[in-house]
N, C-alpha and C. Protein backbone atom coordinates (compact mmCIF):
# COMPACT_ATOMS: atom_id res chain seq x y z
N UNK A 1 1.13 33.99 -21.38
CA UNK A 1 0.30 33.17 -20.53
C UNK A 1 1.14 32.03 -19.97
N UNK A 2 1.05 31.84 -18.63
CA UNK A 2 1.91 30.82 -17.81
C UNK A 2 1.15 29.55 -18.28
N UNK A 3 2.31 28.54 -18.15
CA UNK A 3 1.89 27.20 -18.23
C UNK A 3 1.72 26.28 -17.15
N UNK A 4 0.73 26.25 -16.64
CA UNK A 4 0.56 25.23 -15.18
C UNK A 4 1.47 23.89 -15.09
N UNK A 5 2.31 23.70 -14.38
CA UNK A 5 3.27 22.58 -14.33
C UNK A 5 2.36 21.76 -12.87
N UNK A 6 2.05 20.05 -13.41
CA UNK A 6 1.02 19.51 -12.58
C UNK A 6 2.19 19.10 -11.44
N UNK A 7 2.12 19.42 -9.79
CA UNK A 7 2.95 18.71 -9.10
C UNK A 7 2.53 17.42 -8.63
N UNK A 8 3.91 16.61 -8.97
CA UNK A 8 3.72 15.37 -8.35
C UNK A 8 3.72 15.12 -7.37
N UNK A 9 3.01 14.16 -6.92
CA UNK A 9 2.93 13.37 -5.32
C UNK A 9 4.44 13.04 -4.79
N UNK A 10 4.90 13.42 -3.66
CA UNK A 10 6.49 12.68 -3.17
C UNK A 10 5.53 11.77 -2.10
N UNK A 11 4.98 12.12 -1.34
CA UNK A 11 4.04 11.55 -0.27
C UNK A 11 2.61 11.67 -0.32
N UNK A 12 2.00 9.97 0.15
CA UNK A 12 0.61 10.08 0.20
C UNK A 12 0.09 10.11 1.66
N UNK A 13 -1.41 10.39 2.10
CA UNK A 13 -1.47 10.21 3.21
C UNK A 13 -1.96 8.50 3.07
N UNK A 14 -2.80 7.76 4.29
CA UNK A 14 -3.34 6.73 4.38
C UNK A 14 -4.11 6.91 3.91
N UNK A 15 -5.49 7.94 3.90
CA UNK A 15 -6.45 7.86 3.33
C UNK A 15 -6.20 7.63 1.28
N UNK A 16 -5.12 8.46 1.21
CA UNK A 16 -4.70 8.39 -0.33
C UNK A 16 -4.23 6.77 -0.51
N UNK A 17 -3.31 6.69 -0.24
CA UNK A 17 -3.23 5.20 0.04
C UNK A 17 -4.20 4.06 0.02
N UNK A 18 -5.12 4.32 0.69
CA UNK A 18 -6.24 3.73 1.15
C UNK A 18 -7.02 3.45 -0.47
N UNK A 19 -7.08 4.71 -1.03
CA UNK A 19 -8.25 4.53 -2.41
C UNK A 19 -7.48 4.56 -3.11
N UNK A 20 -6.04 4.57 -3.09
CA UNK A 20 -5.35 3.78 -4.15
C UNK A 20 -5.58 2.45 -4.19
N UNK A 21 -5.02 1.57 -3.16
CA UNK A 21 -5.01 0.64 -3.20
C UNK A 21 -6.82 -0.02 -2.96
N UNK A 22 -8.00 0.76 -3.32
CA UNK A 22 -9.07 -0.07 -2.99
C UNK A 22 -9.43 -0.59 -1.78
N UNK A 23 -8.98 0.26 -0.94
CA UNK A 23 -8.84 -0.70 0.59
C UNK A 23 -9.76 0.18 0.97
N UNK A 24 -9.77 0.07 2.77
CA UNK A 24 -9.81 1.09 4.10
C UNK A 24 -8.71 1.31 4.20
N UNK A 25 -8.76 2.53 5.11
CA UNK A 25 -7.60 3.63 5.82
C UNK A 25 -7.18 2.28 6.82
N UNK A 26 -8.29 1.67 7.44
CA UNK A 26 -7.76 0.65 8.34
C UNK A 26 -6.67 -0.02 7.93
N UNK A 27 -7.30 -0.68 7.31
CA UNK A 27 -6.41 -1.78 6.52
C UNK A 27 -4.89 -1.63 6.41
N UNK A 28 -5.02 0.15 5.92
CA UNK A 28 -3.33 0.43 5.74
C UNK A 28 -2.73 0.39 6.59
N UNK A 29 -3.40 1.54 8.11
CA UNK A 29 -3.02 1.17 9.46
C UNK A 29 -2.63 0.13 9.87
N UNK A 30 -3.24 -1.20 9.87
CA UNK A 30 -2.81 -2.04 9.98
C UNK A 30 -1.39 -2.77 9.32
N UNK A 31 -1.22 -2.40 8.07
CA UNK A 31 -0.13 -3.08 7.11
C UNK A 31 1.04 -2.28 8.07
N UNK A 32 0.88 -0.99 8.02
CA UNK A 32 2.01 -0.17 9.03
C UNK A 32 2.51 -0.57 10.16
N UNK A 33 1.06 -1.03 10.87
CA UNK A 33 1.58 -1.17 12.53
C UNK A 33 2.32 -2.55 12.52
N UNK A 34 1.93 -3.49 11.68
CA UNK A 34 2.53 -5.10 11.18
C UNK A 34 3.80 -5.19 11.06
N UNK A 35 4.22 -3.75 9.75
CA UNK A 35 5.22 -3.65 9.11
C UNK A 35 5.62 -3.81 7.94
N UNK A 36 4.50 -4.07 7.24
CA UNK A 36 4.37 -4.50 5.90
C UNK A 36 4.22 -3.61 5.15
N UNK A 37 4.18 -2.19 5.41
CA UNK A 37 4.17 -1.01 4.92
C UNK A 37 4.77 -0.10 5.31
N UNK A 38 5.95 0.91 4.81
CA UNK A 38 6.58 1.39 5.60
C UNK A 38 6.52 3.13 5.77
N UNK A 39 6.11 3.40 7.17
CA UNK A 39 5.54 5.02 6.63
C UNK A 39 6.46 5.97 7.61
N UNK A 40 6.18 7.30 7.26
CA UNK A 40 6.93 8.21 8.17
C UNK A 40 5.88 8.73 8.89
N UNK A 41 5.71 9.37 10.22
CA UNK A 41 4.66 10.00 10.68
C UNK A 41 5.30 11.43 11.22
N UNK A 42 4.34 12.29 10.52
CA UNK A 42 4.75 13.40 10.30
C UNK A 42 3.54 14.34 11.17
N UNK A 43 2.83 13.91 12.43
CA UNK A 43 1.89 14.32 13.28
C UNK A 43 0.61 13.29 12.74
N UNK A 44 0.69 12.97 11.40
CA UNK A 44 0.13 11.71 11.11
C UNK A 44 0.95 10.75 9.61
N UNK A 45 0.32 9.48 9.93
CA UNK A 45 1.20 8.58 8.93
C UNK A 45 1.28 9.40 7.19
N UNK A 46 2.44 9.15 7.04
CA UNK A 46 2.59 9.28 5.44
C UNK A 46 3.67 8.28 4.75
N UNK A 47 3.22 7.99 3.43
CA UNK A 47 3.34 6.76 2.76
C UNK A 47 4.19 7.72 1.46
N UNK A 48 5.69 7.06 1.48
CA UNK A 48 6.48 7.48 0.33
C UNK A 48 5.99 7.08 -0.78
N UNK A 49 5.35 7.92 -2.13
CA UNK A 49 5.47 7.16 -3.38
C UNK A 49 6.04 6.35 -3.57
N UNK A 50 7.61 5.78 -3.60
CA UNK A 50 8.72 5.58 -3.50
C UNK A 50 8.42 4.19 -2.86
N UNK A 51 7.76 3.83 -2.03
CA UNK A 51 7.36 3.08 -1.04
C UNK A 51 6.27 2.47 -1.41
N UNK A 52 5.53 2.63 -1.42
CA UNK A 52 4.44 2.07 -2.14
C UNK A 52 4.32 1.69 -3.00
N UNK A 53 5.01 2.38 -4.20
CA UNK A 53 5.51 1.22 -5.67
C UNK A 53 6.17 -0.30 -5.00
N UNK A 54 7.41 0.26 -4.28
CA UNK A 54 8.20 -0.85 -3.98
C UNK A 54 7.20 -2.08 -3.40
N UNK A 55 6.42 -1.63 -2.62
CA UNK A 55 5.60 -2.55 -1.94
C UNK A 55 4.65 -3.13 -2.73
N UNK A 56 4.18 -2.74 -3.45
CA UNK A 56 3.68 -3.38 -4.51
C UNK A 56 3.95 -4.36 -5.27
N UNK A 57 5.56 -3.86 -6.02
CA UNK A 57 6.39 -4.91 -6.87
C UNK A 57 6.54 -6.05 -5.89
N UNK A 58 7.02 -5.92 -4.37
CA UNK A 58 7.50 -6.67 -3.09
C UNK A 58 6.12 -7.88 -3.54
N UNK A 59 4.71 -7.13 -3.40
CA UNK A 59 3.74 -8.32 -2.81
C UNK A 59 2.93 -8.53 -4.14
N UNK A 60 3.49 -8.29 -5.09
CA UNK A 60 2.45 -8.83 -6.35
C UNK A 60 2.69 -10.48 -6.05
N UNK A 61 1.67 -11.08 -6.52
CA UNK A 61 1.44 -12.63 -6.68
C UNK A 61 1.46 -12.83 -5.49
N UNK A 62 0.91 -12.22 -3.93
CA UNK A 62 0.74 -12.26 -2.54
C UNK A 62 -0.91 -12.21 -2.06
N UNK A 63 -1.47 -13.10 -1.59
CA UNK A 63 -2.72 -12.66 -0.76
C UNK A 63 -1.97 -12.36 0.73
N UNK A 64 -2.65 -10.83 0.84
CA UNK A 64 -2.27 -9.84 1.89
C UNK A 64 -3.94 -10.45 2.88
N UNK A 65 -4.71 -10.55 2.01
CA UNK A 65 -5.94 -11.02 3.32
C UNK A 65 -5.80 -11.19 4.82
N UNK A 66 -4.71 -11.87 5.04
CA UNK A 66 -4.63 -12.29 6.50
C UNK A 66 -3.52 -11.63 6.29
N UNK A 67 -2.29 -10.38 6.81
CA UNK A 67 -1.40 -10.05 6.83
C UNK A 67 -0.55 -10.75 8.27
N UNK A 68 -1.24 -11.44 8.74
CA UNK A 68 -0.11 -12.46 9.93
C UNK A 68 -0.05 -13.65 9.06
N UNK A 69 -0.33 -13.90 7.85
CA UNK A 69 -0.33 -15.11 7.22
C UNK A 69 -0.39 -14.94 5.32
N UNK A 70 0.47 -14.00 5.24
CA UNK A 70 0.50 -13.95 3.74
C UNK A 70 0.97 -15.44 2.89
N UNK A 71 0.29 -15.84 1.92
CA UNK A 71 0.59 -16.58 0.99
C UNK A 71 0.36 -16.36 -0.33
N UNK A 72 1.34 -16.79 -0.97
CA UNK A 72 0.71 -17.02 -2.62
C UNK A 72 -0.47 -17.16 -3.01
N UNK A 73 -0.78 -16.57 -4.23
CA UNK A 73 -2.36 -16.81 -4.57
C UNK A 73 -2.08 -18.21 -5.18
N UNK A 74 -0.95 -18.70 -6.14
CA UNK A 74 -1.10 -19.32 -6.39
C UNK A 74 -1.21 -20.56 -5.79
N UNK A 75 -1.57 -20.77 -4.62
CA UNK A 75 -1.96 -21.88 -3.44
C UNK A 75 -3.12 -21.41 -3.56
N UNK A 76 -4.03 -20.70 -3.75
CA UNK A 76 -5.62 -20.90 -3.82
C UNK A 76 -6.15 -21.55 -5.24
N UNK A 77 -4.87 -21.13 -5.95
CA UNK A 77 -5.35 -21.76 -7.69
C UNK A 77 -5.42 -22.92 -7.84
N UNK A 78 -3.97 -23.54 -7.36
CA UNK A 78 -3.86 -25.16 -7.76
C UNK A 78 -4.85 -26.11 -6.54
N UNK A 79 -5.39 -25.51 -5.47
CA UNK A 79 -6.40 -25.73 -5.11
C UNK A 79 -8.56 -25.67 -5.69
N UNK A 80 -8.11 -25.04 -6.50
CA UNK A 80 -9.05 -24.93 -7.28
C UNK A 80 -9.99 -23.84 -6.35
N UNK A 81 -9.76 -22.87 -5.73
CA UNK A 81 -10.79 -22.46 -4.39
C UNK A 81 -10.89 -20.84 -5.83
């Protein structure tokens, strides 16, 4: 009896992307078209695993909220907001 070997993801689409990260598909669109995300389009966008970790490690301790205006969260803390 064969043993099913699970394949891993090399590439996600946006929508995968998207409910990874808790977002909209928009949203990602947007991080892309900005530049804050970096994708290949392959007849449509795709997001390197590879890439998306990195971007992650890149914007931890980042509010992405306004992506023309990223800041530290920790400027909302010592503000008390």
């Amino acid at each position: 009896m064969g043993q099913k070997i699970k394949e891993e993801k090399l590439v996600y689409t946006t929508q995968e992307v998207a409910k990874i990260l808790h977002s909209s598909p928009n949203y990602i669109y947007e991080l892309i078209n900005k530049g804050k995300l970096k994708a290949i389009k392959l007849k449509s966008f795709k997001i390197c695993k590879s890439t998306l970790e990195e971007f992650l490690k890149e914007n931890e301790g980042n509010d992405l909220s306004d992506i023309d205006n990223v800041r530290k969260i920790v400027e909302y803390e010592n503000k008390g907001i």
